[in-house]
C-alpha atoms as a PDB file:
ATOM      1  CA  UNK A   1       4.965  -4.771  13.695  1.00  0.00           C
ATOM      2  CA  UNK A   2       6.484  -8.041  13.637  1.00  0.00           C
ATOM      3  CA  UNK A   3       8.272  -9.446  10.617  1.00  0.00           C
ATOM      4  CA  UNK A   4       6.368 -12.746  10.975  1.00  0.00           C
ATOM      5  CA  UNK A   5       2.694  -9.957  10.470  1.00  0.00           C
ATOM      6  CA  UNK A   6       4.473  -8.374   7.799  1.00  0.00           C
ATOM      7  CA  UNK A   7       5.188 -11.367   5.790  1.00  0.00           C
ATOM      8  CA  UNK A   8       1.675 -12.844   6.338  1.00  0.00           C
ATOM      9  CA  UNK A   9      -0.262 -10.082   5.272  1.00  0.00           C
ATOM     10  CA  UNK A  10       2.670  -9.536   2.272  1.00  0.00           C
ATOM     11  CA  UNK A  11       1.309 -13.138   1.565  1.00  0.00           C
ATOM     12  CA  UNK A  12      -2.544 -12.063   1.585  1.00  0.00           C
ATOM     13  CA  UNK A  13      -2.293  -9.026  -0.824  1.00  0.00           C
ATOM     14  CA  UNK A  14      -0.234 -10.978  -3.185  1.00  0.00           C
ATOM     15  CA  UNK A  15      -3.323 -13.740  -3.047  1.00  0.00           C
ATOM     16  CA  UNK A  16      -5.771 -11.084  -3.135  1.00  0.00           C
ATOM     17  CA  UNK A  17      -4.089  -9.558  -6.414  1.00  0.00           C
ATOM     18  CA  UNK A  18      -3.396 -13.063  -7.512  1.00  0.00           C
ATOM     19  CA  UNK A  19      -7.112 -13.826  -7.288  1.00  0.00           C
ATOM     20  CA  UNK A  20      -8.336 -10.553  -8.938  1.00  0.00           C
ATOM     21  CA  UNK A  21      -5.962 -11.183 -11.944  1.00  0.00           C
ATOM     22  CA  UNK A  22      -6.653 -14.685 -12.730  1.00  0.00           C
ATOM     23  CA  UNK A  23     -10.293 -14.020 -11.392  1.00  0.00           C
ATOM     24  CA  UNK A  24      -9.900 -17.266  -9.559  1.00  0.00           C
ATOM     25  CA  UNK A  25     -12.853 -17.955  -7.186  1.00  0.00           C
ATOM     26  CA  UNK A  26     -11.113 -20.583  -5.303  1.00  0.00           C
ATOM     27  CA  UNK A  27      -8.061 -18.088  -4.474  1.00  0.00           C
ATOM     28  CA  UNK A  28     -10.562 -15.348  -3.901  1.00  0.00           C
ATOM     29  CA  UNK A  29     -12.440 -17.625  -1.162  1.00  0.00           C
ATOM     30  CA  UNK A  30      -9.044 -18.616   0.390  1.00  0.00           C
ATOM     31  CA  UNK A  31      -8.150 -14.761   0.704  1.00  0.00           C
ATOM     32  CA  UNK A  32     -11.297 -13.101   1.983  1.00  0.00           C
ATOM     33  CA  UNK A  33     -13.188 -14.175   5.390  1.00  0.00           C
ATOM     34  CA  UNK A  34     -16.134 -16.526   4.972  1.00  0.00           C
ATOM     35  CA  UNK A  35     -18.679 -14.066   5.433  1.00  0.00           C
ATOM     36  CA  UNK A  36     -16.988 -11.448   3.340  1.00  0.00           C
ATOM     37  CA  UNK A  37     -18.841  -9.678   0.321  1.00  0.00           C
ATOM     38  CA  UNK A  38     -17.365  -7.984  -2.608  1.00  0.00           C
ATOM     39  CA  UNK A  39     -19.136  -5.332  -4.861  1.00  0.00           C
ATOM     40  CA  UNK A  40     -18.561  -3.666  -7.491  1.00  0.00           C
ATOM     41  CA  UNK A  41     -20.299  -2.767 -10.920  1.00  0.00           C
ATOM     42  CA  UNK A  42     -20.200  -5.179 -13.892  1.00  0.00           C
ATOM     43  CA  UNK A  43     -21.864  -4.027 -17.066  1.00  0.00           C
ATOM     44  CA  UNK A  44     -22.949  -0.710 -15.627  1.00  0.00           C
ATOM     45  CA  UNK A  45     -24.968  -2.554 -12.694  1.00  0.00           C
ATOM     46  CA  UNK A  46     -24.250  -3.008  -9.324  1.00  0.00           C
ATOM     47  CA  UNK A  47     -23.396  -6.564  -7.619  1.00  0.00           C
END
């Protein structure tokens, strides 16, 4: 792999972590593809 692939996705997890730690919706939209959806459980119920 290229260092030019490794740097860019180097850049995406640090958004990605940067975007779950602030929870920062604009970040999290900038990170993730357009038709992307996240799940998870909040409050004992899934989303």
């Amino acid at each position: 792999m290229s260092k030019e692939n490794i740097n860019k996705i180097s850049k995406a997890i640090d958004l990605y972590f940067d975007s779950m730690y602030e929870s920062n919706p604009d970040k999290v939209k900038e990170v993730f593809h357009k038709d992307a959806r996240i799940t998870g459980y909040m409050q004992g119920k899934l989303i």
